[in-house]
Protein backbone atom coordinates (compact mmCIF):
# COMPACT_ATOMS: atom_id res chain seq x y z
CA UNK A 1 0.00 0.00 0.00
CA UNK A 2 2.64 2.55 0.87
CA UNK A 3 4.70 1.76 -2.67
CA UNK A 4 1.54 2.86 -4.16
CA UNK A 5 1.20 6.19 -2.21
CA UNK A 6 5.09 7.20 -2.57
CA UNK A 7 4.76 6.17 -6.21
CA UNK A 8 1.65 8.35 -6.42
CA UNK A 9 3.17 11.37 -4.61
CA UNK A 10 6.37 11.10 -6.44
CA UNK A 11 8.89 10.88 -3.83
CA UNK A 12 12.13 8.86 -3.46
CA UNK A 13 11.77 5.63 -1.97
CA UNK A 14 15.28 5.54 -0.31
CA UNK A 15 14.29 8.99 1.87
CA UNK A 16 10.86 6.83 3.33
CA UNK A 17 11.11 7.39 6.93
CA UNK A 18 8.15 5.36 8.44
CA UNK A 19 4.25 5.70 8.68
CA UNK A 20 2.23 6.57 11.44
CA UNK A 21 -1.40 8.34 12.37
CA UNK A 22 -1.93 11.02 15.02
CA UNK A 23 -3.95 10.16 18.64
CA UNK A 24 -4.93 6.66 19.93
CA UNK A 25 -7.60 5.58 18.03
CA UNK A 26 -9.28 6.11 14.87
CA UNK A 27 -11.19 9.32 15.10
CA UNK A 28 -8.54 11.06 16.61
CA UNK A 29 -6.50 9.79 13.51
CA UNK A 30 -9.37 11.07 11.25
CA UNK A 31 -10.27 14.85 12.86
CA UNK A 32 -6.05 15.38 13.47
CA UNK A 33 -5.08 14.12 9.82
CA UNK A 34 -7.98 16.47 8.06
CA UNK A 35 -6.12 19.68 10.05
CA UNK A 36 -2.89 18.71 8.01
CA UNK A 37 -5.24 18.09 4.48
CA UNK A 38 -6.72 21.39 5.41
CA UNK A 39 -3.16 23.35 5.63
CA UNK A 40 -4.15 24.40 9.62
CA UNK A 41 -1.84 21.83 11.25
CA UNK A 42 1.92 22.17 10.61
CA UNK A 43 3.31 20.42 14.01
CA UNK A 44 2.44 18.41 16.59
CA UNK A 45 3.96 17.44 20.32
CA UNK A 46 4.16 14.10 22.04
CA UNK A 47 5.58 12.94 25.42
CA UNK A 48 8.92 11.92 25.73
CA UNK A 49 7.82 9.67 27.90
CA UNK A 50 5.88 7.83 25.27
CA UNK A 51 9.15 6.90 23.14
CA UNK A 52 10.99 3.40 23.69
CA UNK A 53 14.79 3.91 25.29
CA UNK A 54 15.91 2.42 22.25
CA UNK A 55 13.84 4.66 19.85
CA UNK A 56 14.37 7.07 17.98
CA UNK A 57 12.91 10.67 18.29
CA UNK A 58 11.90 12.96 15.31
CA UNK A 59 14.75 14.24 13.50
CA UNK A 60 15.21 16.96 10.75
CA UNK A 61 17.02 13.92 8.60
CA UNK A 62 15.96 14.86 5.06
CA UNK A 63 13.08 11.39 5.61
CA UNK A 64 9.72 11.64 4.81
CA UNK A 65 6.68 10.44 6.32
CA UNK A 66 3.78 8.80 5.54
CA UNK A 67 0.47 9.81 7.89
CA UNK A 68 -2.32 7.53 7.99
CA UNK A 69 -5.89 7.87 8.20
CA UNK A 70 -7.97 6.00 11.01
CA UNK A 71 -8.17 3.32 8.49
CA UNK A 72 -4.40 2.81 8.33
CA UNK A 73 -4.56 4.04 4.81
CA UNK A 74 -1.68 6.63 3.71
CA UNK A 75 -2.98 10.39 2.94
CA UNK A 76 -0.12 12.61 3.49
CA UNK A 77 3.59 12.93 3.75
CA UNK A 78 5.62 14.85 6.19
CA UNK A 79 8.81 16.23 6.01
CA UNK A 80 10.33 17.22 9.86
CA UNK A 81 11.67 20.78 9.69
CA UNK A 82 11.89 21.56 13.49
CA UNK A 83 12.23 19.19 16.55
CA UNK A 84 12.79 20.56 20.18
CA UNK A 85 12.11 19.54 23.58
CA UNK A 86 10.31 21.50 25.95
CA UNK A 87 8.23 21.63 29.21
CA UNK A 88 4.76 21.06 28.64
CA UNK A 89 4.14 24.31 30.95
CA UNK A 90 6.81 26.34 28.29
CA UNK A 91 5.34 25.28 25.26
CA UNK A 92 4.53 28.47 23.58
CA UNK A 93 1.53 30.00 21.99
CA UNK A 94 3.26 30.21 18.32
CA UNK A 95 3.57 26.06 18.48
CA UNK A 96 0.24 25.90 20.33
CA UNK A 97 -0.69 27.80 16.70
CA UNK A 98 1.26 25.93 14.33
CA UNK A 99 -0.92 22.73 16.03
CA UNK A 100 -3.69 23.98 14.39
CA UNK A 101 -6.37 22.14 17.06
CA UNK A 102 -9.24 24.24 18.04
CA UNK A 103 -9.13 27.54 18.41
CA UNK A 104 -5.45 27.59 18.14
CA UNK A 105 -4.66 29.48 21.39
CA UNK A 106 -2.38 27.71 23.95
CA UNK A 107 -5.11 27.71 26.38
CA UNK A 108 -6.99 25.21 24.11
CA UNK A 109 -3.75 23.65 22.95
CA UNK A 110 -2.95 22.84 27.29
CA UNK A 111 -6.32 21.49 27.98
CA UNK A 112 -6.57 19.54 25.12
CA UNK A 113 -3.19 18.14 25.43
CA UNK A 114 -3.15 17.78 29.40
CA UNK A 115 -6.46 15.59 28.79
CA UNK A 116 -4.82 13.25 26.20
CA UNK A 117 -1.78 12.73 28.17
CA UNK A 118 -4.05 11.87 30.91
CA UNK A 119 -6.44 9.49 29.37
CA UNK A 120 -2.48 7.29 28.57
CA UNK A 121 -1.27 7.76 31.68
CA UNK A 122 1.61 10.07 31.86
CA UNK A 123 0.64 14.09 32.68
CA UNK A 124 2.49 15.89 34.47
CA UNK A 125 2.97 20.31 34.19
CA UNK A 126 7.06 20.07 33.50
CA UNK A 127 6.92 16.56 31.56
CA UNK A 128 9.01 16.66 28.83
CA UNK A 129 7.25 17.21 25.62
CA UNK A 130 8.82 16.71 21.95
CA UNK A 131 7.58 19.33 19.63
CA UNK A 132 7.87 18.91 15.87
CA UNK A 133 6.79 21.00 12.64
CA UNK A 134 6.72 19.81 9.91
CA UNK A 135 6.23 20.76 5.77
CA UNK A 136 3.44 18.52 3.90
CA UNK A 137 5.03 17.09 0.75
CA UNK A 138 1.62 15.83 -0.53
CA UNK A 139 -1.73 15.31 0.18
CA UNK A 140 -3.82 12.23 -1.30
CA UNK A 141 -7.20 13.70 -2.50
């Protein structure tokens, strides 16, 4: 399926970097993904709690990635252009922006994001939190 999509989009194989959807379940995947379709969501933050020791984090690498709708079917690619970590208390309003989820403001962004990394476990006001941005390559109509 992904040979397809890169095929489709035009991209180089060899730069593939991986495939993955936003959330923890499928209509998270869906209403995140159509902010990036729409051109409102141009990063994203996760814990850095949530990463393996042994894996790796986001990296501005020249790799591409595929995101993935709640179906597991590839919509998008990605291309990091920013990674930094931060205190989820000093994550600022211009990422809470570039995030794209509600009304954009970092009050929104904090509630939302302090009730997600709640609901898996791991919230805490100075956890670490990876932020990202990103440029979309393509987007699968």
């Amino acid at each position: 399926m992904y040979k397809e999509f890169i095929k489709e989009a035009n991209l180089n194989p060899e730069n593939f970097g991986g495939a993955w959807s936003f959330g923890n379940n499928p209509q998270m995947a869906d209403e995140i993904l159509d902010l990036v379709l729409q051109g409102k969501k141009r990063a994203t933050a996760s814990a850095l709690l949530d990463y393996d020791p042994d894996e790796d984090l986001p990296e501005v690498d020249g790799k591409y990635e595929l995101l993935l709708d709640g179906k597991g079917c590839p919509r998008a690619a990605i291309q990091t252009s920013k990674v930094y970590i931060t205190k989820f208390n000093e994550v600022t309003e211009e990422h809470a922006f570039k995030e794209g989820e509600g009304d954009r403001s970092l009050a929104y962004w904090r509630q939302a994001h302090e009730n997600f990394f709640r609901e898996i476990g791991c919230f805490s006001p100075d956890m670490d939190i990876v932020c990202e941005e990103f440029e979309v390559l393509y987007k699968h109509s």
